[in-house]
PDB file of N, CA and C in Angstrom:
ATOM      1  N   UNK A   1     -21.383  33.384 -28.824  1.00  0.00           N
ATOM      2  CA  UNK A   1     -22.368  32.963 -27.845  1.00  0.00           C
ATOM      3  C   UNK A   1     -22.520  34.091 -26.824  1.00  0.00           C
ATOM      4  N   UNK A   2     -23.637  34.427 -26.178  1.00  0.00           N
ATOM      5  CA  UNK A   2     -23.994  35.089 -25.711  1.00  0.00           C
ATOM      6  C   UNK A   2     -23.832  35.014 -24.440  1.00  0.00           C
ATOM      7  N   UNK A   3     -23.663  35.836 -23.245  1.00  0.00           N
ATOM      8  CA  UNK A   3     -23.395  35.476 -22.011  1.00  0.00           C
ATOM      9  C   UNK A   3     -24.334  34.858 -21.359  1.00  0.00           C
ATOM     10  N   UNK A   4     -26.145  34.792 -21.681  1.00  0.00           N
ATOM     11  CA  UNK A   4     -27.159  34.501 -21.666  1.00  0.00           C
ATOM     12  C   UNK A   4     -27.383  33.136 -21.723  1.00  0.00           C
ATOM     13  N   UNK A   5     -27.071  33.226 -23.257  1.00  0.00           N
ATOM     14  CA  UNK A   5     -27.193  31.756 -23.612  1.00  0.00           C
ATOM     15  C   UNK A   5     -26.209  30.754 -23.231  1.00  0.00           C
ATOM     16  N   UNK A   6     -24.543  31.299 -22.760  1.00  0.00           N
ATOM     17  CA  UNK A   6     -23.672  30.856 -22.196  1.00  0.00           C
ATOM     18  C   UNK A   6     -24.267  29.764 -20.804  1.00  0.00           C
ATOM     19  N   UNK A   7     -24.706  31.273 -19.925  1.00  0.00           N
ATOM     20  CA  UNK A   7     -25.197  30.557 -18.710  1.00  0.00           C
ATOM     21  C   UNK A   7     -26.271  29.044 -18.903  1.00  0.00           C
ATOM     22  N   UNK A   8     -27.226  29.285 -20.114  1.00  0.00           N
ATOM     23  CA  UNK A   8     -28.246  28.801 -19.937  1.00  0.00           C
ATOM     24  C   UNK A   8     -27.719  26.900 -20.457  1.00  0.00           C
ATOM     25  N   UNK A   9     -26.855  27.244 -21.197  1.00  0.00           N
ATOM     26  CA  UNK A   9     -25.963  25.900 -21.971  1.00  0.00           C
ATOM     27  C   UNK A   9     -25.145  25.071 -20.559  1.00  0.00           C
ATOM     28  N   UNK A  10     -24.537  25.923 -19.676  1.00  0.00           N
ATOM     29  CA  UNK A  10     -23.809  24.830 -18.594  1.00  0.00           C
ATOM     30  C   UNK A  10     -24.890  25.039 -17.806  1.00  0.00           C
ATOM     31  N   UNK A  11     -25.871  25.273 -17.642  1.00  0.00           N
ATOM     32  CA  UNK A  11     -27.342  25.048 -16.492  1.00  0.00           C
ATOM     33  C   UNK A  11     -27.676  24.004 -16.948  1.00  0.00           C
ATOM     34  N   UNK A  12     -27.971  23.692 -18.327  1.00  0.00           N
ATOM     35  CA  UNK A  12     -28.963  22.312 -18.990  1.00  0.00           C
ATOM     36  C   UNK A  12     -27.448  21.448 -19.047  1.00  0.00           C
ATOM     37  N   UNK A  13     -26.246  21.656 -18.890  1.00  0.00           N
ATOM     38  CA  UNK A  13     -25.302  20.486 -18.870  1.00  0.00           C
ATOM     39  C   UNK A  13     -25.128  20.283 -17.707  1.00  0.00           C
ATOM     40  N   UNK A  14     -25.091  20.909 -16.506  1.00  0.00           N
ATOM     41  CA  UNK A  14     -25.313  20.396 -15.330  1.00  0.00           C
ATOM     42  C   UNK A  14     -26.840  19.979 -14.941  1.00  0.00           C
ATOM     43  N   UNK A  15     -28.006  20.081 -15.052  1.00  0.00           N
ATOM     44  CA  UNK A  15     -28.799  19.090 -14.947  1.00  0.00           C
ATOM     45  C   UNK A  15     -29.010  18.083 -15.441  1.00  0.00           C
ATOM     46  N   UNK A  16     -28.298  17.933 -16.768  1.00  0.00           N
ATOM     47  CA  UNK A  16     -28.536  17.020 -17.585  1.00  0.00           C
ATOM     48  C   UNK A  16     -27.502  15.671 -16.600  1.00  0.00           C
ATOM     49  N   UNK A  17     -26.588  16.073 -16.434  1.00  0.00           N
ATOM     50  CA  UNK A  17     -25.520  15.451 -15.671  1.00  0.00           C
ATOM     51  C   UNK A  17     -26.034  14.421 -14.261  1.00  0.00           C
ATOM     52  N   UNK A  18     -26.685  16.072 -13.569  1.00  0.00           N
ATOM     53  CA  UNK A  18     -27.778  15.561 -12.206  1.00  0.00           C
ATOM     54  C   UNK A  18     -28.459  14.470 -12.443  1.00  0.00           C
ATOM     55  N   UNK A  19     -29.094  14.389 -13.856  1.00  0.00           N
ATOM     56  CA  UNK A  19     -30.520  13.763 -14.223  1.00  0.00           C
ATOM     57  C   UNK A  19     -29.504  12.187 -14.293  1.00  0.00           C
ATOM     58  N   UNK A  20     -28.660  11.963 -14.643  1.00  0.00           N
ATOM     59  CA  UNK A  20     -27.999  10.656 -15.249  1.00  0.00           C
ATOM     60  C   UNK A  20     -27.541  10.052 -13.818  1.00  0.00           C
ATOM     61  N   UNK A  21     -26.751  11.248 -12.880  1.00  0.00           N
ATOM     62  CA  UNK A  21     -26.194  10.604 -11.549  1.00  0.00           C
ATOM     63  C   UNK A  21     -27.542   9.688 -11.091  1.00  0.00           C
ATOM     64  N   UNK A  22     -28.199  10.879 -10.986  1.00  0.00           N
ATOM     65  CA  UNK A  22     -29.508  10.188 -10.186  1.00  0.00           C
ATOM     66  C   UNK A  22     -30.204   8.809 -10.950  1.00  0.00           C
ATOM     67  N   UNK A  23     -30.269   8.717 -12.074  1.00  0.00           N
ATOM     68  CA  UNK A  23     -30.494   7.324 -12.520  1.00  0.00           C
ATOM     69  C   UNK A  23     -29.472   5.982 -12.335  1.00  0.00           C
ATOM     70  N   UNK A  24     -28.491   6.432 -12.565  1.00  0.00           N
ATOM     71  CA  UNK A  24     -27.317   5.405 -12.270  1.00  0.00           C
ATOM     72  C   UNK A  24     -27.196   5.774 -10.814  1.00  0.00           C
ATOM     73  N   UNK A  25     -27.490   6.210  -9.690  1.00  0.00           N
ATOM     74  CA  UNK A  25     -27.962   5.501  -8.333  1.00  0.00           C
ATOM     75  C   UNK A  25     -28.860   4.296  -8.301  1.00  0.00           C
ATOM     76  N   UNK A  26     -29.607   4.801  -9.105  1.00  0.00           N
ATOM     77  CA  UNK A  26     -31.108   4.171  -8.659  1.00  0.00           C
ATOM     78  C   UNK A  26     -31.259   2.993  -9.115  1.00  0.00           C
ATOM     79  N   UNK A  27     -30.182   3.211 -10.289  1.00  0.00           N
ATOM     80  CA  UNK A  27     -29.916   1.323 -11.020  1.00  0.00           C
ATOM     81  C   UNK A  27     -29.210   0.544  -9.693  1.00  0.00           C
ATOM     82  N   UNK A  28     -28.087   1.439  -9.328  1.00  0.00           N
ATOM     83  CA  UNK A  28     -27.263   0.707  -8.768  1.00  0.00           C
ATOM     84  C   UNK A  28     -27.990  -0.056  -7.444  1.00  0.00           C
ATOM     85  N   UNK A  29     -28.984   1.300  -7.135  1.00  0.00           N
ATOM     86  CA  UNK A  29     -29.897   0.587  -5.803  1.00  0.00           C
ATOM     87  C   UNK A  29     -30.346  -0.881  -6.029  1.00  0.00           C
ATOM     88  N   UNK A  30     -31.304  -1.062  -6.979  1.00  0.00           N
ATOM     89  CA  UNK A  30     -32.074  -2.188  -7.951  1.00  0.00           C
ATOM     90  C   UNK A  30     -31.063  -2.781  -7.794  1.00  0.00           C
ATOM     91  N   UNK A  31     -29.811  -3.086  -8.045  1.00  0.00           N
ATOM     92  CA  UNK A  31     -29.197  -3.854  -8.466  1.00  0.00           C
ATOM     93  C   UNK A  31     -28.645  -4.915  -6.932  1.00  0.00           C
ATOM     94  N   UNK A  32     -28.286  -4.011  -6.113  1.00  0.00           N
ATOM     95  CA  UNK A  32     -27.937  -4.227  -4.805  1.00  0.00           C
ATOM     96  C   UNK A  32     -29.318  -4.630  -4.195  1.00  0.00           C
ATOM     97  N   UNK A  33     -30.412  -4.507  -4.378  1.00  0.00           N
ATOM     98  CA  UNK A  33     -31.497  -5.303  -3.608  1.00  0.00           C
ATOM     99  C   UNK A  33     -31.742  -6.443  -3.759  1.00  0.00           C
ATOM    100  N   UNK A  34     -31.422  -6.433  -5.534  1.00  0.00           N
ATOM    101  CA  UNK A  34     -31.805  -8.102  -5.996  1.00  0.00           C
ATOM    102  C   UNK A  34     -30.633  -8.635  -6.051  1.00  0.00           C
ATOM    103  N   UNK A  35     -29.303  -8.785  -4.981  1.00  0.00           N
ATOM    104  CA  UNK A  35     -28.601  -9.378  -4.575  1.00  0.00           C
ATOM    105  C   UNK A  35     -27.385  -9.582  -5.639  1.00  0.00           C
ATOM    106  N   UNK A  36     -27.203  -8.549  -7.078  1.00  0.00           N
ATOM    107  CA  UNK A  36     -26.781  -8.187  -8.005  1.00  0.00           C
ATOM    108  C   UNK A  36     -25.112  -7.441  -7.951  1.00  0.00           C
ATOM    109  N   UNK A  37     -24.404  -7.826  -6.930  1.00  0.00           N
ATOM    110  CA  UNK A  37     -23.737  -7.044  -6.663  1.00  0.00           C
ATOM    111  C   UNK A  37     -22.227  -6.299  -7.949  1.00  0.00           C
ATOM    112  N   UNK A  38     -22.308  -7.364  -8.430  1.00  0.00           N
ATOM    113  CA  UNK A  38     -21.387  -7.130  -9.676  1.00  0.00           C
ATOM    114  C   UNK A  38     -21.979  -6.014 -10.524  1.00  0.00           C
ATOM    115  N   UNK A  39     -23.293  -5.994 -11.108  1.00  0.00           N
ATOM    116  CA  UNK A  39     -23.732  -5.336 -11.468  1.00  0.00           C
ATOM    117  C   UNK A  39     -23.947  -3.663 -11.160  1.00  0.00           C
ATOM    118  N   UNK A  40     -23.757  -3.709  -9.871  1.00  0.00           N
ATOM    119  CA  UNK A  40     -24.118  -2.298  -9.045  1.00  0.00           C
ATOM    120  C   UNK A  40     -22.543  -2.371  -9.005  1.00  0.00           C
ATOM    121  N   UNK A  41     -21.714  -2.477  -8.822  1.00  0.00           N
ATOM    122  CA  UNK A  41     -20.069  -2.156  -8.921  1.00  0.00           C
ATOM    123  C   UNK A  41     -20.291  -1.506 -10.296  1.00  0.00           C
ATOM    124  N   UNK A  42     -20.467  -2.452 -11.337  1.00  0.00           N
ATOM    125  CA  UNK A  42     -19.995  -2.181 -12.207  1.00  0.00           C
ATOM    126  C   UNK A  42     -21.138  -0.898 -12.529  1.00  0.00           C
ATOM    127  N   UNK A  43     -21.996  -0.610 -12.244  1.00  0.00           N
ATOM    128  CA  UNK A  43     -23.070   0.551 -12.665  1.00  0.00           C
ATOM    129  C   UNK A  43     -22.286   1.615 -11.529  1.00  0.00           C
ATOM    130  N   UNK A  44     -21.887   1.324 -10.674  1.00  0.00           N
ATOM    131  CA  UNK A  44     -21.064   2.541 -10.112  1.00  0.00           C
ATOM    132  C   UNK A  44     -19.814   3.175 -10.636  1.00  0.00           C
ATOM    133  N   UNK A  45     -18.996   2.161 -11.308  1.00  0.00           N
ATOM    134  CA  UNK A  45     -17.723   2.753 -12.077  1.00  0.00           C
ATOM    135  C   UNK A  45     -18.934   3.563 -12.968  1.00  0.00           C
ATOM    136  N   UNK A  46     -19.710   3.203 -14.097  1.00  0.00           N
ATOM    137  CA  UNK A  46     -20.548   4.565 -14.479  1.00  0.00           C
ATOM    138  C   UNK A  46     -20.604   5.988 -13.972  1.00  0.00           C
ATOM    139  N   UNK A  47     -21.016   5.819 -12.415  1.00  0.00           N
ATOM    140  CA  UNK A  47     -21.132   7.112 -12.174  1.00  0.00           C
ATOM    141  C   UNK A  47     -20.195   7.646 -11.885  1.00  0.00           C
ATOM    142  N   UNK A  48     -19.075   7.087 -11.088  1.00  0.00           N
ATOM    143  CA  UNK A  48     -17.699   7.667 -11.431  1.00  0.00           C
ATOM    144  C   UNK A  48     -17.815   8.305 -12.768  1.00  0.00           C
ATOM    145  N   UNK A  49     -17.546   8.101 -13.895  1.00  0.00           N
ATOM    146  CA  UNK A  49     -17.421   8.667 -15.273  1.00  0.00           C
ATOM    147  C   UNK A  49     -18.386   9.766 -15.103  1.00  0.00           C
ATOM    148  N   UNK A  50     -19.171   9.707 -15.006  1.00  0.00           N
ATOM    149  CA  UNK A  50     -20.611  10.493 -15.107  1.00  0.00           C
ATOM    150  C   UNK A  50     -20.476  11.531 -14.138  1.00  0.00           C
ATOM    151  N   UNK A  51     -20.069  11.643 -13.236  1.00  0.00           N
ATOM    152  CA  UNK A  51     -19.290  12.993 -12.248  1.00  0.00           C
ATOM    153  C   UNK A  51     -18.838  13.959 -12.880  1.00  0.00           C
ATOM    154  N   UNK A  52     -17.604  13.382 -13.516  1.00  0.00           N
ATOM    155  CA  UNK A  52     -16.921  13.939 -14.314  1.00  0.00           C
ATOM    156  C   UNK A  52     -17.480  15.170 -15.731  1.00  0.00           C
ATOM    157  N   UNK A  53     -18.640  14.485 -15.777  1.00  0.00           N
ATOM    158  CA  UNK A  53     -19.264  15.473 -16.696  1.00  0.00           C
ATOM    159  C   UNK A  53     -20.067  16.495 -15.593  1.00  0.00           C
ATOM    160  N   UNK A  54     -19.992  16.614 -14.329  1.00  0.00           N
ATOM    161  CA  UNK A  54     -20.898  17.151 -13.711  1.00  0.00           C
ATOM    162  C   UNK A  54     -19.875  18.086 -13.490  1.00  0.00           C
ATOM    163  N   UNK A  55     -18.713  17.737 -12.718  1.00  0.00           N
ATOM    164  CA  UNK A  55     -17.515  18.584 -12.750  1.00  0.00           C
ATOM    165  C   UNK A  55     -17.113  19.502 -13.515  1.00  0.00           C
ATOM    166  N   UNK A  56     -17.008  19.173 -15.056  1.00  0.00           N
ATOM    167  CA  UNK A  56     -16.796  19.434 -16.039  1.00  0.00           C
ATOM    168  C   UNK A  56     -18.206  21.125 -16.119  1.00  0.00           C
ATOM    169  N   UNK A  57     -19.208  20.857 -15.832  1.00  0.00           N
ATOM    170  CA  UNK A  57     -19.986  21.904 -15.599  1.00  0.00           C
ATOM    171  C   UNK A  57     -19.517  22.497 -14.970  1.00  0.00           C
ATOM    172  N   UNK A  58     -19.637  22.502 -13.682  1.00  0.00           N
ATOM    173  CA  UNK A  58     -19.133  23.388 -12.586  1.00  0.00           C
ATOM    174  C   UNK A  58     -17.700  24.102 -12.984  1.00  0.00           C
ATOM    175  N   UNK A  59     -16.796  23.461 -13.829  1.00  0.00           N
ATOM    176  CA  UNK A  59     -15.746  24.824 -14.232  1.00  0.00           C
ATOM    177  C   UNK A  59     -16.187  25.538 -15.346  1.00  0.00           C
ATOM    178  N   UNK A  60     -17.057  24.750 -16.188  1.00  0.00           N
ATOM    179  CA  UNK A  60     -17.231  26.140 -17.424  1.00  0.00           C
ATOM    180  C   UNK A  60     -18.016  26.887 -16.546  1.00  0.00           C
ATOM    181  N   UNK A  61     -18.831  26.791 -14.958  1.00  0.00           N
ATOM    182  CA  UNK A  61     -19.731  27.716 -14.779  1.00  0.00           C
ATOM    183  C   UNK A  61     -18.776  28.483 -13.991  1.00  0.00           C
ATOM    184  N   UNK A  62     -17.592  28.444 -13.357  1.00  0.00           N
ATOM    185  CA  UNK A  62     -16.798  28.693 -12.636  1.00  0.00           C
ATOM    186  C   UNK A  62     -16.128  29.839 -13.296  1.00  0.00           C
ATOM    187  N   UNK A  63     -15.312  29.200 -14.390  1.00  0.00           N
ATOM    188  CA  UNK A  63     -14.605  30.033 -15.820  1.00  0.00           C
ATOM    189  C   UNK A  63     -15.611  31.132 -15.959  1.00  0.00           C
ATOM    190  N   UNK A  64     -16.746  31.118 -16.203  1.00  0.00           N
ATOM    191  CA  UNK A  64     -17.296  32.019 -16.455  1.00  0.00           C
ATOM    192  C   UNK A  64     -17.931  33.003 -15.861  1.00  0.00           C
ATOM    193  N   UNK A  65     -17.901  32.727 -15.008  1.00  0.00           N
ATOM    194  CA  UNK A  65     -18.108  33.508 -13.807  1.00  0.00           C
ATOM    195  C   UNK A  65     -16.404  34.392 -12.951  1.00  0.00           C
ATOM    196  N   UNK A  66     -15.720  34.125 -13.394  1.00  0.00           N
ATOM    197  CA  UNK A  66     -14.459  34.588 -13.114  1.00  0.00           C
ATOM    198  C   UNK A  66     -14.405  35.896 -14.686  1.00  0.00           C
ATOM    199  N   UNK A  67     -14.791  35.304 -15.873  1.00  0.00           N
ATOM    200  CA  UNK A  67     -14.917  36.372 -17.063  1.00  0.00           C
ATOM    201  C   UNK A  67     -15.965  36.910 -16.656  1.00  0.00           C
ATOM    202  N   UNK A  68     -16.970  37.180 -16.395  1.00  0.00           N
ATOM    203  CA  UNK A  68     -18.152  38.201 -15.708  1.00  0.00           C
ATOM    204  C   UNK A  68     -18.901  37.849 -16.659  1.00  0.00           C
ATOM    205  N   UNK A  69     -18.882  36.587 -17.294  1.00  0.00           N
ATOM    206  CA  UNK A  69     -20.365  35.872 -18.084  1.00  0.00           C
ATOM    207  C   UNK A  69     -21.345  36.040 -17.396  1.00  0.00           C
TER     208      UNK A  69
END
């Protein structure tokens, strides 16, 4: 893999990541308006998990940036 295409692979896995946080807010919002509260708990343990893949970006972009990718 290319250092190029390196970068360009944890760019689209960290937005891809962004793109999911931001939906599982927005459930959780919905969920908490219509008085849903179990539901928005439980759609928040989601984004807990779902961090984790965001995290998970930020060190391969980290790692690689320490190798001069």
């Amino acid at each position: 893999m290319t250092a190029d295409s390196f970068r360009k692979a944890t760019a689209d896995a960290a937005r891809y990541a962004i793109g999911n946080l931001i939906d599982i807010l927005q459930d959780a919002s919905k969920y908490l308006e219509t008085g849903n509260d179990l539901a928005a708990w439980g759609t928040l343990v989601c984004f807990d998990e779902a961090a984790d893949d965001l995290k998970a970006a930020i060190r391969l972009h980290r790692a690689a940036n320490r190798r001069g990718l």
